[in-house]
PDB file of N, CA and C in Angstrom:
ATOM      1  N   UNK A   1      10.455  12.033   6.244  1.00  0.00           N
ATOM      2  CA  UNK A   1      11.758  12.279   6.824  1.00  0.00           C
ATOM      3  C   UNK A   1      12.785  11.498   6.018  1.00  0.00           C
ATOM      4  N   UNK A   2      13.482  11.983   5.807  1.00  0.00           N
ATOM      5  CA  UNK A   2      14.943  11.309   5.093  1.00  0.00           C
ATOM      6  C   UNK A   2      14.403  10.845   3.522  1.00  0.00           C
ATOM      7  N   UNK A   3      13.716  11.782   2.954  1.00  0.00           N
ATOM      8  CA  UNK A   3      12.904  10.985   1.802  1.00  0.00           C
ATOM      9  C   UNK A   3      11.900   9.766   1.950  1.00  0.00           C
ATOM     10  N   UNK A   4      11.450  10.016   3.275  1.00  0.00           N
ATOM     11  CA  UNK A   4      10.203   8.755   3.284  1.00  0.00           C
ATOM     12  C   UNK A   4       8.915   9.528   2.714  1.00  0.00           C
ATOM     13  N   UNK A   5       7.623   8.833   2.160  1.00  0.00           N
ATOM     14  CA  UNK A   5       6.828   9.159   1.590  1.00  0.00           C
ATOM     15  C   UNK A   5       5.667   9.336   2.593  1.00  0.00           C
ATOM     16  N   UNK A   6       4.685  10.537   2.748  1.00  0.00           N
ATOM     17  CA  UNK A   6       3.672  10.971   3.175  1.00  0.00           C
ATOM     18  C   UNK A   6       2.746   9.952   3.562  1.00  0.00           C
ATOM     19  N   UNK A   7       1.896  10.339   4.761  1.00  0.00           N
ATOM     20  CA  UNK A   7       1.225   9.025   5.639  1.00  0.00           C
ATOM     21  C   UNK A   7      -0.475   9.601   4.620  1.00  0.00           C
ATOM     22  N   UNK A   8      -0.890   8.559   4.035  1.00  0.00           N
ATOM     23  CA  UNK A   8      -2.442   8.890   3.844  1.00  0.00           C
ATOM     24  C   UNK A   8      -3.205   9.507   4.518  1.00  0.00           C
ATOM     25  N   UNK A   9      -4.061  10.658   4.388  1.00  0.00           N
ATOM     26  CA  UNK A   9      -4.800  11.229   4.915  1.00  0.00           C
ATOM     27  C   UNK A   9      -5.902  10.375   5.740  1.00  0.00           C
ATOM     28  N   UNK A  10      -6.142  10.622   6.700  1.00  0.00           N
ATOM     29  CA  UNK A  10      -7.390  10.159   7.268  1.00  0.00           C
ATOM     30  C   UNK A  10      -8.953  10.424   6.332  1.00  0.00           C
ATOM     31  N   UNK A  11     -10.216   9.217   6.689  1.00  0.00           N
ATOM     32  CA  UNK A  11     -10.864   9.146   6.166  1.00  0.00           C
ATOM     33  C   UNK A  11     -11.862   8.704   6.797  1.00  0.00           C
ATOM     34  N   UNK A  12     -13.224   9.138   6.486  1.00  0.00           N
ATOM     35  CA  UNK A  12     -14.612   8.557   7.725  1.00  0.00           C
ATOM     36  C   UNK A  12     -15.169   8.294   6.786  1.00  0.00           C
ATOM     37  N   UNK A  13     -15.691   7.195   6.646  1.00  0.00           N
ATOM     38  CA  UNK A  13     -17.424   6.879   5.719  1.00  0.00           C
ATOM     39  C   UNK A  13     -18.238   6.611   6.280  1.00  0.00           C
ATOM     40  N   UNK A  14     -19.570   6.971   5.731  1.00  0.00           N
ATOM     41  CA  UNK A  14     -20.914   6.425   6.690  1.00  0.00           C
ATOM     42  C   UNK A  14     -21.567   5.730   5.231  1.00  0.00           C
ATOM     43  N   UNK A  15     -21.899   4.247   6.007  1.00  0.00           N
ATOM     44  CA  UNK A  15     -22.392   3.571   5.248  1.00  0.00           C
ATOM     45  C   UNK A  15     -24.001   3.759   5.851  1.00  0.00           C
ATOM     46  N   UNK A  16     -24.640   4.400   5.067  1.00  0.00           N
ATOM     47  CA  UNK A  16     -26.039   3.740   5.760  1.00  0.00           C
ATOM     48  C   UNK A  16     -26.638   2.621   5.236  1.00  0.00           C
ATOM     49  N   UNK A  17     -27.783   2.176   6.183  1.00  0.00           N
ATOM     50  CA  UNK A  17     -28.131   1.026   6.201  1.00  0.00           C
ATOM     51  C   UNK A  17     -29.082   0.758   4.608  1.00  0.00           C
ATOM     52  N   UNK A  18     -29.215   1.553   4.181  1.00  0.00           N
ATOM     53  CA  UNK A  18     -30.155   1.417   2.713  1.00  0.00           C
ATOM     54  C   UNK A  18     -29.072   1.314   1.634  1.00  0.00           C
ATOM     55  N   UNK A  19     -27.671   1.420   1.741  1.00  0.00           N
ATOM     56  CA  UNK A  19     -27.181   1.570   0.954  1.00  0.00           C
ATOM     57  C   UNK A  19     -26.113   3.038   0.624  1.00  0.00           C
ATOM     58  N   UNK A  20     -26.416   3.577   0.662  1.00  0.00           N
ATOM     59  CA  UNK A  20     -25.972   4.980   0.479  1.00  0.00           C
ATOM     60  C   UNK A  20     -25.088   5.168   1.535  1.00  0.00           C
ATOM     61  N   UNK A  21     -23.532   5.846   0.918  1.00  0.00           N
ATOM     62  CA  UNK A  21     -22.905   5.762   1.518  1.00  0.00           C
ATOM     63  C   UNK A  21     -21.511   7.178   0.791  1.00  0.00           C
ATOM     64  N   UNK A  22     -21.448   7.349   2.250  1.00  0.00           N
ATOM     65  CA  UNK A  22     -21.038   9.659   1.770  1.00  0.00           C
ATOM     66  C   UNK A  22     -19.386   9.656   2.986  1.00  0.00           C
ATOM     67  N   UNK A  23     -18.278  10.447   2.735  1.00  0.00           N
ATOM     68  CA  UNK A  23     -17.604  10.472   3.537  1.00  0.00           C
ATOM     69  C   UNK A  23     -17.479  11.690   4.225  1.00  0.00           C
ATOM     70  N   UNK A  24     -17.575  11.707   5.563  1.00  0.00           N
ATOM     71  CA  UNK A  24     -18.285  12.141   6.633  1.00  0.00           C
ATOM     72  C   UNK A  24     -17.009  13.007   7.310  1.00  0.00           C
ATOM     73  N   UNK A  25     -17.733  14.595   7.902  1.00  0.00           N
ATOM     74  CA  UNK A  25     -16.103  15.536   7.987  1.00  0.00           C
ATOM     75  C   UNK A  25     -16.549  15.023   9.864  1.00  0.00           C
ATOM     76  N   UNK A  26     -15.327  15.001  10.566  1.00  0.00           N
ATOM     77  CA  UNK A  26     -15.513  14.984  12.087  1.00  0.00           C
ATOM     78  C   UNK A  26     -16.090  16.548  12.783  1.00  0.00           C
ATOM     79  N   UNK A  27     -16.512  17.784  11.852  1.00  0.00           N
ATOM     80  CA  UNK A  27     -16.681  18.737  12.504  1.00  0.00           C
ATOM     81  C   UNK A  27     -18.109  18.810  12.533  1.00  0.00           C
ATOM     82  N   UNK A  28     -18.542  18.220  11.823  1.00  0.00           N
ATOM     83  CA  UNK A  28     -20.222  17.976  11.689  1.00  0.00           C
ATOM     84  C   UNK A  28     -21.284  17.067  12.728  1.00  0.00           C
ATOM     85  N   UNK A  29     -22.489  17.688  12.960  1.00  0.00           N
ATOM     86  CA  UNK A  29     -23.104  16.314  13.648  1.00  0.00           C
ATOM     87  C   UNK A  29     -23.979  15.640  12.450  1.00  0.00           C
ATOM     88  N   UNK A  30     -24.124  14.083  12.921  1.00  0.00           N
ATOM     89  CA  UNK A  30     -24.944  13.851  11.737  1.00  0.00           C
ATOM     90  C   UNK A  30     -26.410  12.491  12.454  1.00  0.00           C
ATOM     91  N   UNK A  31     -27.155  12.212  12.439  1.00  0.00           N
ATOM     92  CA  UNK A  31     -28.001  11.422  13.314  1.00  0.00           C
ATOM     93  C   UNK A  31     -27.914  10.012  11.941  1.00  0.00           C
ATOM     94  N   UNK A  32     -27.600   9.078  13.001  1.00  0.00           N
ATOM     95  CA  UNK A  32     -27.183   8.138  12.708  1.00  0.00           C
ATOM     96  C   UNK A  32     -28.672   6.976  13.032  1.00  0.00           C
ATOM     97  N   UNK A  33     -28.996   5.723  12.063  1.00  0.00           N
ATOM     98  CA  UNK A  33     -29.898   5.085  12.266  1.00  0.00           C
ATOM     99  C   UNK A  33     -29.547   3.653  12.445  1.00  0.00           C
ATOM    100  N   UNK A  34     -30.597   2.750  12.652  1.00  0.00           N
ATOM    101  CA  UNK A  34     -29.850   1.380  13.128  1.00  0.00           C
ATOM    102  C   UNK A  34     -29.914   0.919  12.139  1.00  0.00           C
ATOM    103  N   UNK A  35     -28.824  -0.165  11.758  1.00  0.00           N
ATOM    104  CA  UNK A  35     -27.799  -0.257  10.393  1.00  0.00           C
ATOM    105  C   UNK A  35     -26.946   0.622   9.845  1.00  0.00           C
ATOM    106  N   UNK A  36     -26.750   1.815   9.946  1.00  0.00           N
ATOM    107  CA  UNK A  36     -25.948   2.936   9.746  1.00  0.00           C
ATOM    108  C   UNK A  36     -24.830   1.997  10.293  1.00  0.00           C
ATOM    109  N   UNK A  37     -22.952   2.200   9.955  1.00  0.00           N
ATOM    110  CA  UNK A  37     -21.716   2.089   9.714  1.00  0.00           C
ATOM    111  C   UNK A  37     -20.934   3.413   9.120  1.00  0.00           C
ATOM    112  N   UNK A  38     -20.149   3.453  10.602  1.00  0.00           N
ATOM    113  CA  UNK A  38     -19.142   4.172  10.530  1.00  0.00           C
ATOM    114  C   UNK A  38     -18.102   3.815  10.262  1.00  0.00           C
ATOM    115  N   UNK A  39     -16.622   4.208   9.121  1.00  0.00           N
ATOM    116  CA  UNK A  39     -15.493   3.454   8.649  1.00  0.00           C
ATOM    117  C   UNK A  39     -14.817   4.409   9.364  1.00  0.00           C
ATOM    118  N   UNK A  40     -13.766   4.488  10.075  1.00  0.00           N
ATOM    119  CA  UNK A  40     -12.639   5.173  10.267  1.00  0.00           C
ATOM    120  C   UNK A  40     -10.807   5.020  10.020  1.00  0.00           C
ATOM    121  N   UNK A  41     -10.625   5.239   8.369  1.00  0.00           N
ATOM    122  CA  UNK A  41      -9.217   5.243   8.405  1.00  0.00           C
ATOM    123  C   UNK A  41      -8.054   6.124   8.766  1.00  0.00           C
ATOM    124  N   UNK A  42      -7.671   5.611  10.075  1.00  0.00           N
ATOM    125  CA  UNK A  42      -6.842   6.795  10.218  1.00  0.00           C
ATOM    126  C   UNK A  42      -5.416   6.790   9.496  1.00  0.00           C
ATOM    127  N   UNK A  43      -4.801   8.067   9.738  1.00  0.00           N
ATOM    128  CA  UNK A  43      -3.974   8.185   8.721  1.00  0.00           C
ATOM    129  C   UNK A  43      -2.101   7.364   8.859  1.00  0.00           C
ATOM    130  N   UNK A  44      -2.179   7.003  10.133  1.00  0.00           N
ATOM    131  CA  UNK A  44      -0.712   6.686  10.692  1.00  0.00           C
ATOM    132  C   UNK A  44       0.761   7.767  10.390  1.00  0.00           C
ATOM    133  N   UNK A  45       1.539   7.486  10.359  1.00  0.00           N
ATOM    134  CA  UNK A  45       2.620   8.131  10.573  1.00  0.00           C
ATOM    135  C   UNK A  45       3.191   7.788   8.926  1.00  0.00           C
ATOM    136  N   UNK A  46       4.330   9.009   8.540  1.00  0.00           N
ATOM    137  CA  UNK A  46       4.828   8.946   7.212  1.00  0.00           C
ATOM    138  C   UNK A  46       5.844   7.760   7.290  1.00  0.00           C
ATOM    139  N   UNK A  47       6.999   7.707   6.187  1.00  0.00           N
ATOM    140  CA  UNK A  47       7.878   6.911   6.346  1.00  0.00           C
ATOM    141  C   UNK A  47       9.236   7.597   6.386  1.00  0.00           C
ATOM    142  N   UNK A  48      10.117   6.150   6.580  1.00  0.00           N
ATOM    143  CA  UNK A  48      11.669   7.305   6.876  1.00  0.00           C
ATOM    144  C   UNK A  48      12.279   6.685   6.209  1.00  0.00           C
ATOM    145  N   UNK A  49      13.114   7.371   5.712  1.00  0.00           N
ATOM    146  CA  UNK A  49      13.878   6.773   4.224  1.00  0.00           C
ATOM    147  C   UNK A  49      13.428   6.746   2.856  1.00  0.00           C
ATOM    148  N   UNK A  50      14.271   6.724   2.164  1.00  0.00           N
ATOM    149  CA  UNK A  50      13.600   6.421   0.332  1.00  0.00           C
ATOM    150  C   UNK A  50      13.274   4.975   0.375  1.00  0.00           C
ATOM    151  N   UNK A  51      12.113   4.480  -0.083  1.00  0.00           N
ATOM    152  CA  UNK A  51      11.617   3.246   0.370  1.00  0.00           C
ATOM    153  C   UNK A  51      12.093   2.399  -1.267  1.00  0.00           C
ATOM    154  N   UNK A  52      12.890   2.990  -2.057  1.00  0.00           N
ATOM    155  CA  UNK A  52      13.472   2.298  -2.777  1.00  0.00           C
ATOM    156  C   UNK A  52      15.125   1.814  -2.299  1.00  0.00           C
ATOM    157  N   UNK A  53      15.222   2.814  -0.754  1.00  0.00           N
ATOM    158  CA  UNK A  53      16.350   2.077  -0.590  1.00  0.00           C
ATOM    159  C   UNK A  53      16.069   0.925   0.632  1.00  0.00           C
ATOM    160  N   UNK A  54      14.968   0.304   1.061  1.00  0.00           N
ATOM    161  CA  UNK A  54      14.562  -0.270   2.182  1.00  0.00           C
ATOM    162  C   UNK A  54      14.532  -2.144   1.153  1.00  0.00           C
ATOM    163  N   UNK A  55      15.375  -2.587   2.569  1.00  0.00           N
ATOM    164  CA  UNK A  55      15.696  -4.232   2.376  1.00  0.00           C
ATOM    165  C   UNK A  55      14.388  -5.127   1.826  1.00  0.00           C
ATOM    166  N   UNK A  56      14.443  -5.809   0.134  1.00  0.00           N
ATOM    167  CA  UNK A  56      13.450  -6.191  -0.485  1.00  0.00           C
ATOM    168  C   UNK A  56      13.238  -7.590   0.375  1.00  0.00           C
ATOM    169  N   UNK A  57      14.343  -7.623   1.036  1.00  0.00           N
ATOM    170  CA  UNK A  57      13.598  -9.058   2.027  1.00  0.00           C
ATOM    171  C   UNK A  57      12.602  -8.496   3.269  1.00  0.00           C
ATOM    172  N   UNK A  58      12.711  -7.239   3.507  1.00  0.00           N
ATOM    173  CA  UNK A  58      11.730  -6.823   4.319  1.00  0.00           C
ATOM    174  C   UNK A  58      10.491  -6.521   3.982  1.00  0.00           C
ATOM    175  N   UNK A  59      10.349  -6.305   2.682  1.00  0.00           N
ATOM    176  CA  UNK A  59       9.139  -5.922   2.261  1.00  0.00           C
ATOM    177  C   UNK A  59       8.601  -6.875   1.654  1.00  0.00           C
ATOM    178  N   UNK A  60       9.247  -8.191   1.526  1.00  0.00           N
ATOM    179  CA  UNK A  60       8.838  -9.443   1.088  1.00  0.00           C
ATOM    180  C   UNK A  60       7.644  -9.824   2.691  1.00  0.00           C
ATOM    181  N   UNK A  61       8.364  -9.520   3.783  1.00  0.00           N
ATOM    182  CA  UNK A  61       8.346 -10.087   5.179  1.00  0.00           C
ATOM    183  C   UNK A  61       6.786  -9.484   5.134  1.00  0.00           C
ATOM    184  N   UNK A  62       6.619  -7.970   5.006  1.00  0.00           N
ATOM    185  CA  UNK A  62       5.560  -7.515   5.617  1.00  0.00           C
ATOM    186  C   UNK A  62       4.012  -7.870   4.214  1.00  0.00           C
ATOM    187  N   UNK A  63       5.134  -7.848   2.919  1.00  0.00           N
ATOM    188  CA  UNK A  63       3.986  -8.435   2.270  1.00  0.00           C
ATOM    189  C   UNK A  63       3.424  -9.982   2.934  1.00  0.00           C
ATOM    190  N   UNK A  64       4.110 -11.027   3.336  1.00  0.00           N
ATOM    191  CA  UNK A  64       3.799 -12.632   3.832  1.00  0.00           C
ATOM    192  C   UNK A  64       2.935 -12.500   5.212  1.00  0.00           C
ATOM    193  N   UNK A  65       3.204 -10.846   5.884  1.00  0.00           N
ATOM    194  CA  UNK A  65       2.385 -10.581   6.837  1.00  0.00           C
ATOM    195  C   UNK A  65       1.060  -9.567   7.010  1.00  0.00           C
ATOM    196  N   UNK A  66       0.752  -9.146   5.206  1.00  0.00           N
ATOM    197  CA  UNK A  66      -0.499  -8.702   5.199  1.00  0.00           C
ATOM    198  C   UNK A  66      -0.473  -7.191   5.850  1.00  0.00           C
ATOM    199  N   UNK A  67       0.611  -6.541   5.969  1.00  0.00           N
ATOM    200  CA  UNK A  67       0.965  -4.897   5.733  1.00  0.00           C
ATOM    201  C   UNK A  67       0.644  -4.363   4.463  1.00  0.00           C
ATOM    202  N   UNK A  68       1.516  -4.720   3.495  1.00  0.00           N
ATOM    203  CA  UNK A  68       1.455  -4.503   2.126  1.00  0.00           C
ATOM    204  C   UNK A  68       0.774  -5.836   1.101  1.00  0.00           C
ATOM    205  N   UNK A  69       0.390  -5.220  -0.017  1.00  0.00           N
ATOM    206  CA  UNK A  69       0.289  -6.099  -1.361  1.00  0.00           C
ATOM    207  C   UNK A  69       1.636  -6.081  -1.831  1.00  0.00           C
ATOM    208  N   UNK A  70       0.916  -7.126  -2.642  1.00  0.00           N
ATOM    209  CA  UNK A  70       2.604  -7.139  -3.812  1.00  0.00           C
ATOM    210  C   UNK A  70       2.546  -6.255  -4.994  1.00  0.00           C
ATOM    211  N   UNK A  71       1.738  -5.630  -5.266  1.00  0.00           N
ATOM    212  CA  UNK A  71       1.283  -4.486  -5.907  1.00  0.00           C
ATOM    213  C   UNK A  71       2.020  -3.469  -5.313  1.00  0.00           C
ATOM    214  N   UNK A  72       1.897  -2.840  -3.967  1.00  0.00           N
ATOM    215  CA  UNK A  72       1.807  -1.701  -3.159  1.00  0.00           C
ATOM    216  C   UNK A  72       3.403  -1.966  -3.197  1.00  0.00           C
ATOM    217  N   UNK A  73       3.918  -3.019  -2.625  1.00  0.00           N
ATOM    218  CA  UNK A  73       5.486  -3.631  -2.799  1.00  0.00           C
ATOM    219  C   UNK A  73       5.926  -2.925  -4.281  1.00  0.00           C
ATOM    220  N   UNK A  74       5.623  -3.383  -5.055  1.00  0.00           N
ATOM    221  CA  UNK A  74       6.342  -3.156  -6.280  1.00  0.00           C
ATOM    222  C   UNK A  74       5.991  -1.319  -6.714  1.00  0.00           C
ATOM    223  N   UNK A  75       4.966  -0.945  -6.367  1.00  0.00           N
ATOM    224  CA  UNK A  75       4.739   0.214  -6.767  1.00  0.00           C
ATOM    225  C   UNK A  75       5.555   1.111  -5.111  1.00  0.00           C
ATOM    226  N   UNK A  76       5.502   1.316  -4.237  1.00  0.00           N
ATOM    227  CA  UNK A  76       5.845   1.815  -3.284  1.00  0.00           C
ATOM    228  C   UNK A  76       7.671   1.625  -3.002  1.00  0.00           C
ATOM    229  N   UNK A  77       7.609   0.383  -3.263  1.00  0.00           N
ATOM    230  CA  UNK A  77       9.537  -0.111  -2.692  1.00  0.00           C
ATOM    231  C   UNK A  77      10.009  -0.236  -3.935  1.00  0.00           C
ATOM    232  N   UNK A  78       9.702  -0.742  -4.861  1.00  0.00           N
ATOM    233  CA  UNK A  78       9.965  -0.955  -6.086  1.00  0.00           C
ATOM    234  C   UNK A  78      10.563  -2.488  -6.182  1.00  0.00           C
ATOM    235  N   UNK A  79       9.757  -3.242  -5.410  1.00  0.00           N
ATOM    236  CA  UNK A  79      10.060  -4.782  -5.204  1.00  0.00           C
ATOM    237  C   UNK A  79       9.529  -5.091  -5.897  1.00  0.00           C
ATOM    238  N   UNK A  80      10.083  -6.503  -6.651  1.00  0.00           N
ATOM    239  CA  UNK A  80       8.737  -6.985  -7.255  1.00  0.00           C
ATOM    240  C   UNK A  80       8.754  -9.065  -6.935  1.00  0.00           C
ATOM    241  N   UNK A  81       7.476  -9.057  -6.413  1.00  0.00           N
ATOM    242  CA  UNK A  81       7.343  -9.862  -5.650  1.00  0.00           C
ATOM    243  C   UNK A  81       6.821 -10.873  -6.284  1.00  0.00           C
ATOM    244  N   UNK A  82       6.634 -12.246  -6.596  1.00  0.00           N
ATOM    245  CA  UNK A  82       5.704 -12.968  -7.420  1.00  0.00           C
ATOM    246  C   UNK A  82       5.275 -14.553  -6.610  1.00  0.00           C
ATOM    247  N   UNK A  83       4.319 -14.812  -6.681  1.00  0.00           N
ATOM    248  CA  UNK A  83       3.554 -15.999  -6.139  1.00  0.00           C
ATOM    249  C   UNK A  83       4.405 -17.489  -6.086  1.00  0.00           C
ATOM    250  N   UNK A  84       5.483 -17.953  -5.522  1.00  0.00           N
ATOM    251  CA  UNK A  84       5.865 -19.057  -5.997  1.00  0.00           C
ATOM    252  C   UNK A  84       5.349 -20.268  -5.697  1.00  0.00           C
ATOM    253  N   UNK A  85       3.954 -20.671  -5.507  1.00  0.00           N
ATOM    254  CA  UNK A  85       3.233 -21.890  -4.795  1.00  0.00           C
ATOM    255  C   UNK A  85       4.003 -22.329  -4.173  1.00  0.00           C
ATOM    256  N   UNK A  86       4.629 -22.176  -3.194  1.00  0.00           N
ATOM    257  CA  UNK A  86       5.170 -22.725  -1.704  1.00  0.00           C
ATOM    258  C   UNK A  86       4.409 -22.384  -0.426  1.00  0.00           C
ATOM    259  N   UNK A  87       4.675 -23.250   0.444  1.00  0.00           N
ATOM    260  CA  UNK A  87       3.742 -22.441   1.546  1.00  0.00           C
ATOM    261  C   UNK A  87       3.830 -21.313   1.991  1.00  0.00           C
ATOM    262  N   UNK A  88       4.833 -20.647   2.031  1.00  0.00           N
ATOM    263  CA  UNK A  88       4.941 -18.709   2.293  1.00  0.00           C
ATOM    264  C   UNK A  88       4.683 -18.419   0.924  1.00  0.00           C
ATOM    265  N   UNK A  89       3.954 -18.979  -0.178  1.00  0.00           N
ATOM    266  CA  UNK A  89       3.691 -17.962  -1.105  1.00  0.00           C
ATOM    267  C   UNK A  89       4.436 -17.016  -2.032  1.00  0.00           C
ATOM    268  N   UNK A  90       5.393 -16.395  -1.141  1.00  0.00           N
ATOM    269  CA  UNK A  90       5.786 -15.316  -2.439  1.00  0.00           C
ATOM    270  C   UNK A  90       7.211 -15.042  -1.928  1.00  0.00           C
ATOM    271  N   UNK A  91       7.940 -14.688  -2.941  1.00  0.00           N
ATOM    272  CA  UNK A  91       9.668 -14.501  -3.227  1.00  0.00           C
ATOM    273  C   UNK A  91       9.522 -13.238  -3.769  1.00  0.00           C
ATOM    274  N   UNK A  92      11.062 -12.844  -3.533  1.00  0.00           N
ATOM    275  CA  UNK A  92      11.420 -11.457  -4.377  1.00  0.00           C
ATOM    276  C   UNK A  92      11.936 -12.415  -5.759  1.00  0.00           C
ATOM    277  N   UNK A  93      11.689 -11.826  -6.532  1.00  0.00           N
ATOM    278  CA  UNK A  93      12.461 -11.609  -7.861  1.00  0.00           C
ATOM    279  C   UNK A  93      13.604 -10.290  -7.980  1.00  0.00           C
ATOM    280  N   UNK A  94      14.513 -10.711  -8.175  1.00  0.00           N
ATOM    281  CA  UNK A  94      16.192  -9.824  -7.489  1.00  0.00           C
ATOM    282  C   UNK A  94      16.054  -9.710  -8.873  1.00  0.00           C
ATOM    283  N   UNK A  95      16.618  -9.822  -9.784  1.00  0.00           N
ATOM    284  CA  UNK A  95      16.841  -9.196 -11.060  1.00  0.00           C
ATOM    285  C   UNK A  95      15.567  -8.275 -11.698  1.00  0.00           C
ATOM    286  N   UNK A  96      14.692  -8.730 -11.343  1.00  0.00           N
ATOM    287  CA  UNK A  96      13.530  -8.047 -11.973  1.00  0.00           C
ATOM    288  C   UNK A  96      13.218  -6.403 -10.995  1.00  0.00           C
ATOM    289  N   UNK A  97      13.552  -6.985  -9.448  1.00  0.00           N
ATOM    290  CA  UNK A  97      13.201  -5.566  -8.629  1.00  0.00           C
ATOM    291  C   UNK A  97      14.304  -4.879  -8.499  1.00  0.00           C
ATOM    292  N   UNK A  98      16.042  -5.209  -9.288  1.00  0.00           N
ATOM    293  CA  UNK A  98      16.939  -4.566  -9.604  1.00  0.00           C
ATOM    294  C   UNK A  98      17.020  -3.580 -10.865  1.00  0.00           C
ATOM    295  N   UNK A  99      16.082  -4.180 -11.822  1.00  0.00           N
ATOM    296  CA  UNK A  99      15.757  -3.589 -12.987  1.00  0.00           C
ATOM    297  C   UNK A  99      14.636  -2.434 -12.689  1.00  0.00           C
ATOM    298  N   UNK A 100      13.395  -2.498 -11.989  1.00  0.00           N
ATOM    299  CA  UNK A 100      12.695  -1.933 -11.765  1.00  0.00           C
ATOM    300  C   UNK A 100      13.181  -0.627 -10.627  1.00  0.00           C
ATOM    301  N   UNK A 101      13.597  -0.891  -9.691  1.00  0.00           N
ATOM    302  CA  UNK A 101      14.332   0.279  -8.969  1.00  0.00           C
ATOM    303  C   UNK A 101      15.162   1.065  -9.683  1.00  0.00           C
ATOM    304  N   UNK A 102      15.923   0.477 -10.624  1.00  0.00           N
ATOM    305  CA  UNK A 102      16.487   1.713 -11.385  1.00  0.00           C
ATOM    306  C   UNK A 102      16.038   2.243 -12.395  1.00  0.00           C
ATOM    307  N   UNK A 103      14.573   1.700 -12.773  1.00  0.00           N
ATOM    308  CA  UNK A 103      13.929   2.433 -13.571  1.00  0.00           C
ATOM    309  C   UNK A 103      13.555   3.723 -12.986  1.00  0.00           C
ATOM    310  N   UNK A 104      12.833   3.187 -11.382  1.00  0.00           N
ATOM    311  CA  UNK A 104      12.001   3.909 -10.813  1.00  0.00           C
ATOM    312  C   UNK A 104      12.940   5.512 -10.705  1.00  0.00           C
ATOM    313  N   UNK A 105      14.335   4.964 -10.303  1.00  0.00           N
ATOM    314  CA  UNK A 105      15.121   5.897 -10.152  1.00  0.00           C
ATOM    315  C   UNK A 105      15.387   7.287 -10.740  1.00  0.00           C
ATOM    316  N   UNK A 106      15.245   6.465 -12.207  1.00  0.00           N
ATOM    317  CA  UNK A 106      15.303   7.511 -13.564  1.00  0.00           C
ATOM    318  C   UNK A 106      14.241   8.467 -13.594  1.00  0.00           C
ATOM    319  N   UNK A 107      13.212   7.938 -12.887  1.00  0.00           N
ATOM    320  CA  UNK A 107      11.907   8.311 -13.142  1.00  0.00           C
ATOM    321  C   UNK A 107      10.748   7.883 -14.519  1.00  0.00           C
ATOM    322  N   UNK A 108      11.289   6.447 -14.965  1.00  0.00           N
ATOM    323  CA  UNK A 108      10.462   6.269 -15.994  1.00  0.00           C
ATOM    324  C   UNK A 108      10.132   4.410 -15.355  1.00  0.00           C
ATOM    325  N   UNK A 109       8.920   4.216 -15.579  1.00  0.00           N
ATOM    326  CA  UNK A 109       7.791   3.276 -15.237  1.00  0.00           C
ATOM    327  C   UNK A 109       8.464   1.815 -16.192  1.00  0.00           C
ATOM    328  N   UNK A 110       8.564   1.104 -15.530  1.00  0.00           N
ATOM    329  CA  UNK A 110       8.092  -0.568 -15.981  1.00  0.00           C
ATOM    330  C   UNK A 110       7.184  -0.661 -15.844  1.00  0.00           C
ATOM    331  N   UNK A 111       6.451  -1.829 -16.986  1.00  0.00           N
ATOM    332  CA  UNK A 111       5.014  -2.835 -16.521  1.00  0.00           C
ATOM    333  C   UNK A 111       5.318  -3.958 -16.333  1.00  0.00           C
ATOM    334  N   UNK A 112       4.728  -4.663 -15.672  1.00  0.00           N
ATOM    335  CA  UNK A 112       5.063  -6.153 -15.016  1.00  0.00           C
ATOM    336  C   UNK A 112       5.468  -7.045 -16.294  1.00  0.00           C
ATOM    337  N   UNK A 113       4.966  -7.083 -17.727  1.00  0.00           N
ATOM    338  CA  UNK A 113       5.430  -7.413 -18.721  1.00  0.00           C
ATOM    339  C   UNK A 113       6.683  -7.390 -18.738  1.00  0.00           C
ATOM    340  N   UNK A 114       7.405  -6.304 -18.413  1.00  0.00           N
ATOM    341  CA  UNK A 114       8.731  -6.097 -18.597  1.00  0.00           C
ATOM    342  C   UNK A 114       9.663  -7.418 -17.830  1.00  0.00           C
ATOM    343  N   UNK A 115       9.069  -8.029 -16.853  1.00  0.00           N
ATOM    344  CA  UNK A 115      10.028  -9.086 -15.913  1.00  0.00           C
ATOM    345  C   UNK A 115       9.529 -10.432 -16.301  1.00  0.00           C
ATOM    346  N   UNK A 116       8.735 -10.606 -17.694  1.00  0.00           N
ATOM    347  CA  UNK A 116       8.557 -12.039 -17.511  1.00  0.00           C
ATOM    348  C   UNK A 116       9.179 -12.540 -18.812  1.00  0.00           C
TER     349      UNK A 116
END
């Protein structure tokens, strides 16, 4: 909605207990053994907005709260976030995720090289 980006598809894995491990459709039956593991990712809801226009202090917030990586940050929002050994860990870098959003904009890619 409003240029927000598509919610991941849902996903089932069955880990069985020997190892072997297949992703599993919900229309099927399948007999399950002890140690067998079921994964279920569901898919959640899309997003709203262009998430290059969403507040890099917010996506700082949900990276310090284990929503996002700082990877997923920089590739998804176009933040780019970096480790500052303090006790919250990590800061935006404003010039670097100013440079990078308007790359993203153009449609042509930075590598993290590019901000150091």
């Amino acid at each position: 909605i409003e240029a927000g980006l598509s919610a991941p598809p849902h996903k089932m894995t069955l880990s069985r207990a020997d190892g072997r491990s297949e992703t599993i459709d919900c229309n099927r039956m399948y007999t399950f053994n002890r140690g067998d593991r079921v994964s279920i990712i569901s898919s959640g809801g899309g997003g709203y907005g262009d998430p290059l226009q969403r507040d890099p202090e917010a996506v700082l917030g949900d990276v310090r709260n284990g929503l996002v990586s700082a990877e997923q940050a920089r590739e998804h929002y176009g933040v780019v976030i970096t480790h500052d050994g303090t006790a919250l860990g990590y800061t935006v870098n404003k010039e670097a995720t100013k440079k990078h959003r308007t790359q993203k904009e153009k449609g042509s890619e930075t590598s993290e090289n590019d901000y150091h």
